[in-house]
C-alpha atoms as a PDB file:
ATOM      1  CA  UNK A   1      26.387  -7.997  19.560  1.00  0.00           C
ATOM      2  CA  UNK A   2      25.527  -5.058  17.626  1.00  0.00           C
ATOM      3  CA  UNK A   3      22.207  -6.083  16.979  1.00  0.00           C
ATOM      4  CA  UNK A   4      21.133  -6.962  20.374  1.00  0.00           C
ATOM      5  CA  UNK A   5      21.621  -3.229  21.271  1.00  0.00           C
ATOM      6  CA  UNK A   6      19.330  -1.844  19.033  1.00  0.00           C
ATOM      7  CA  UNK A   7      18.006  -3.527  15.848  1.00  0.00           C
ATOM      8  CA  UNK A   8      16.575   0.095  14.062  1.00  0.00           C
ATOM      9  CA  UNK A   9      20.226   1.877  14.382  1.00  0.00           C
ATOM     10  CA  UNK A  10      22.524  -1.701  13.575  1.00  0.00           C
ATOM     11  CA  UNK A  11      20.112  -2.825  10.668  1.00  0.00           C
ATOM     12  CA  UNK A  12      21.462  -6.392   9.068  1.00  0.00           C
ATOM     13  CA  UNK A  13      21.495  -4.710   5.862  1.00  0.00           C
ATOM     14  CA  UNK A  14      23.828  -1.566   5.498  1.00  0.00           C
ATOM     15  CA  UNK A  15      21.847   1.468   4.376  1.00  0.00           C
ATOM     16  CA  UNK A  16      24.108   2.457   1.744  1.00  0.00           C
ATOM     17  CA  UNK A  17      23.541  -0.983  -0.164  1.00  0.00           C
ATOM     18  CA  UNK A  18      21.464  -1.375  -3.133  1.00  0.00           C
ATOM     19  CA  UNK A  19      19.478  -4.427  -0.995  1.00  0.00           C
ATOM     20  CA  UNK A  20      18.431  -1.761   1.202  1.00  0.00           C
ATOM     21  CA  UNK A  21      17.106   0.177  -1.041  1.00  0.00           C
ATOM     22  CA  UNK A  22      15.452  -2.301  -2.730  1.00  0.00           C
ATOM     23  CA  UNK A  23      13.687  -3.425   0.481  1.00  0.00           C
ATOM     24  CA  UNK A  24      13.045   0.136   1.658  1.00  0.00           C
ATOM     25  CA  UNK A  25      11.216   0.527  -2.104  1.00  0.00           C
ATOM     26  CA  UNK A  26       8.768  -2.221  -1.098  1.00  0.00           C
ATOM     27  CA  UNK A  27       8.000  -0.835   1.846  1.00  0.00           C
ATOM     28  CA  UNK A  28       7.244   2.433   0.908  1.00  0.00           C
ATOM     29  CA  UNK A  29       4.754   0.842  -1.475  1.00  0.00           C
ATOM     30  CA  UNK A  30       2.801  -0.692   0.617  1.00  0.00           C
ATOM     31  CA  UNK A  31       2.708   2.749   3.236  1.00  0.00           C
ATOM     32  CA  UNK A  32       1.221   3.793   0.024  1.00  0.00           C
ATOM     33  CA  UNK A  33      -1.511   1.202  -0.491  1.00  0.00           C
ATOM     34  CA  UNK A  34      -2.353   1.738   3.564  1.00  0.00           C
ATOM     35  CA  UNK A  35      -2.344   5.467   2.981  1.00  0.00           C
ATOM     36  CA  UNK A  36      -4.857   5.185   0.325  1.00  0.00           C
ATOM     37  CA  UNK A  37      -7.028   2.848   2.059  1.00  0.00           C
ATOM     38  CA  UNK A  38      -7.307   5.068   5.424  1.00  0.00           C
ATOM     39  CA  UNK A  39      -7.538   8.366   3.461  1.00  0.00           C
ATOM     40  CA  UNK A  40      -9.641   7.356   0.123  1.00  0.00           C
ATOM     41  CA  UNK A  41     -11.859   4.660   1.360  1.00  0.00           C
ATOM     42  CA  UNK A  42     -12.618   5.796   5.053  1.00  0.00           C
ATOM     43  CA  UNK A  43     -10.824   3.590   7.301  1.00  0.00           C
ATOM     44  CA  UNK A  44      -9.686   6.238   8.755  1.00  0.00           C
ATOM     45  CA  UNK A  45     -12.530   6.530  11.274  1.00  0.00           C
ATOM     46  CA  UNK A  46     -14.537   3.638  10.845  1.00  0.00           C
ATOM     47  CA  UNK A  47     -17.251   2.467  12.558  1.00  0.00           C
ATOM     48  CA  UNK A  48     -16.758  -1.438  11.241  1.00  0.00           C
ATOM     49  CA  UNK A  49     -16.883  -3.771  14.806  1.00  0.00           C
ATOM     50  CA  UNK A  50     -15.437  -7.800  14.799  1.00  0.00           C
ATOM     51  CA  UNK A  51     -12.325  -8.778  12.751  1.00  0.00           C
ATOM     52  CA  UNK A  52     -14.239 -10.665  10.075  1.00  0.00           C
ATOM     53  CA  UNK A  53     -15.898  -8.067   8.878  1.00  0.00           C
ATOM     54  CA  UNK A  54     -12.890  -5.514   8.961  1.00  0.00           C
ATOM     55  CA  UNK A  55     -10.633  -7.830   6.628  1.00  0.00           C
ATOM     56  CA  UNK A  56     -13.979  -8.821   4.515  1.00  0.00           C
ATOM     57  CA  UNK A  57     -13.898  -4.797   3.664  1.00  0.00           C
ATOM     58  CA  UNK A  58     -10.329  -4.038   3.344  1.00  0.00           C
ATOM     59  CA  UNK A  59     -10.359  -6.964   0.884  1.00  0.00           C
ATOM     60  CA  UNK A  60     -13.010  -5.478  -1.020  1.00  0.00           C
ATOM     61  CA  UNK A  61     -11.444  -2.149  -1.249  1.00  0.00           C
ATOM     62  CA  UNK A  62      -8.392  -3.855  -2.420  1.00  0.00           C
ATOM     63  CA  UNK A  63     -10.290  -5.628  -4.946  1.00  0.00           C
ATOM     64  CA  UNK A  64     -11.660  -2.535  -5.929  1.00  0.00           C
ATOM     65  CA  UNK A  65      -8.206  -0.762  -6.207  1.00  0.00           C
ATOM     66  CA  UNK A  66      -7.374  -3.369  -8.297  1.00  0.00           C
ATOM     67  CA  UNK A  67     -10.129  -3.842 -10.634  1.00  0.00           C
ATOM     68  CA  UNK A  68      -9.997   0.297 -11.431  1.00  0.00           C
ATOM     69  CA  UNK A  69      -5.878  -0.358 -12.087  1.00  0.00           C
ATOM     70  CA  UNK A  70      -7.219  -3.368 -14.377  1.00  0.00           C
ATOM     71  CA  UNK A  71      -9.799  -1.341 -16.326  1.00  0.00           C
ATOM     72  CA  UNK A  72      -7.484   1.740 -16.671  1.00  0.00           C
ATOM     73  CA  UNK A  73      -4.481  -0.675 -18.548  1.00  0.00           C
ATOM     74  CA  UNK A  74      -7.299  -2.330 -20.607  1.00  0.00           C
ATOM     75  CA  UNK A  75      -8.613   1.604 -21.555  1.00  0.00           C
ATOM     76  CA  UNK A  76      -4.871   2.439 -22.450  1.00  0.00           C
ATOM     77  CA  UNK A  77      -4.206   4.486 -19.576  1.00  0.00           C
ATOM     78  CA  UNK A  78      -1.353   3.402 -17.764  1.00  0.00           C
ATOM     79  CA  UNK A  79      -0.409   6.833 -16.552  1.00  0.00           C
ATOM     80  CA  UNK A  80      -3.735   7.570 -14.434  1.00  0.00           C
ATOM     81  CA  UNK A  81      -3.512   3.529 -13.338  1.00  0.00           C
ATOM     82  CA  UNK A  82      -3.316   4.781  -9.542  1.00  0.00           C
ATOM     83  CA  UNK A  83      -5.611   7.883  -9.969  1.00  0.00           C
ATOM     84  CA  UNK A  84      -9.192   6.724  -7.897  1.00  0.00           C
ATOM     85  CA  UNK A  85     -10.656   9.770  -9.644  1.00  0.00           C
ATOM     86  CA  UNK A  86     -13.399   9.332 -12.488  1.00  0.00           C
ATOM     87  CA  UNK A  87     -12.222   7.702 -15.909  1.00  0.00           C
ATOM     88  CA  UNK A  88     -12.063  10.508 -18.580  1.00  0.00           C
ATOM     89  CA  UNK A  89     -13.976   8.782 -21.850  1.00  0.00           C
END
C-alpha cells in the first residue's frame, strides 16, 4: 500500500541498506558520464536535429571518452584516466 502512495518517499529498498547504496553508486556514475557529455562535449546547447544523428554523436563522444580512458591505462596513468585534458608526455 505504501508504495502506491508515493514510490520516491516508500522506496522498495530501505535507504539505510548497503543495496541502496550500492544502486545509488551506479547512478551517480552515470549523472557523471551525462554531466560530462553536456558540459565537455557541447550537448549542452546543440544544434544536432533528427534522433539518428543525436545518438550517432553521443556514441561517438562515448567512444571517444573511452578510447582517451584506454590510452591513459596503456600510458600508465590510471590516476588522470577521467581527466579530458591534454596527456602530459
Amino acid at each position: 500500500m505504501a508504495l502506491a502512495v508515493d514510490r520516491r518517499i516508500f522506496t522498495p529498498i530501505s535507504r539505510e541498506s548497503y543495496k541502496w547504496a550500492k544502486e545509488y553508486r551506479y547512478r551517480t556514475a552515470v549523472e557523471r558520464v551525462n554531466s560530462r557529455l553536456d558540459v565537455s562535449f557541447g550537448f549542452e546547447r546543440h544544434t544536432i536535429r533528427g534522433l539518428a544523428k543525436m545518438r550517432a554523436r553521443c556514441g561517438l563522444a562515448l567512444c571517444v571518452m573511452l578510447a582517451m580512458a584506454l590510452g591513459r591505462v596503456r600510458e600508465k596513468q590510471q590516476e588522470r584516466m577521467r581527466s579530458l585534458v591534454r596527456s602530459v608526455s
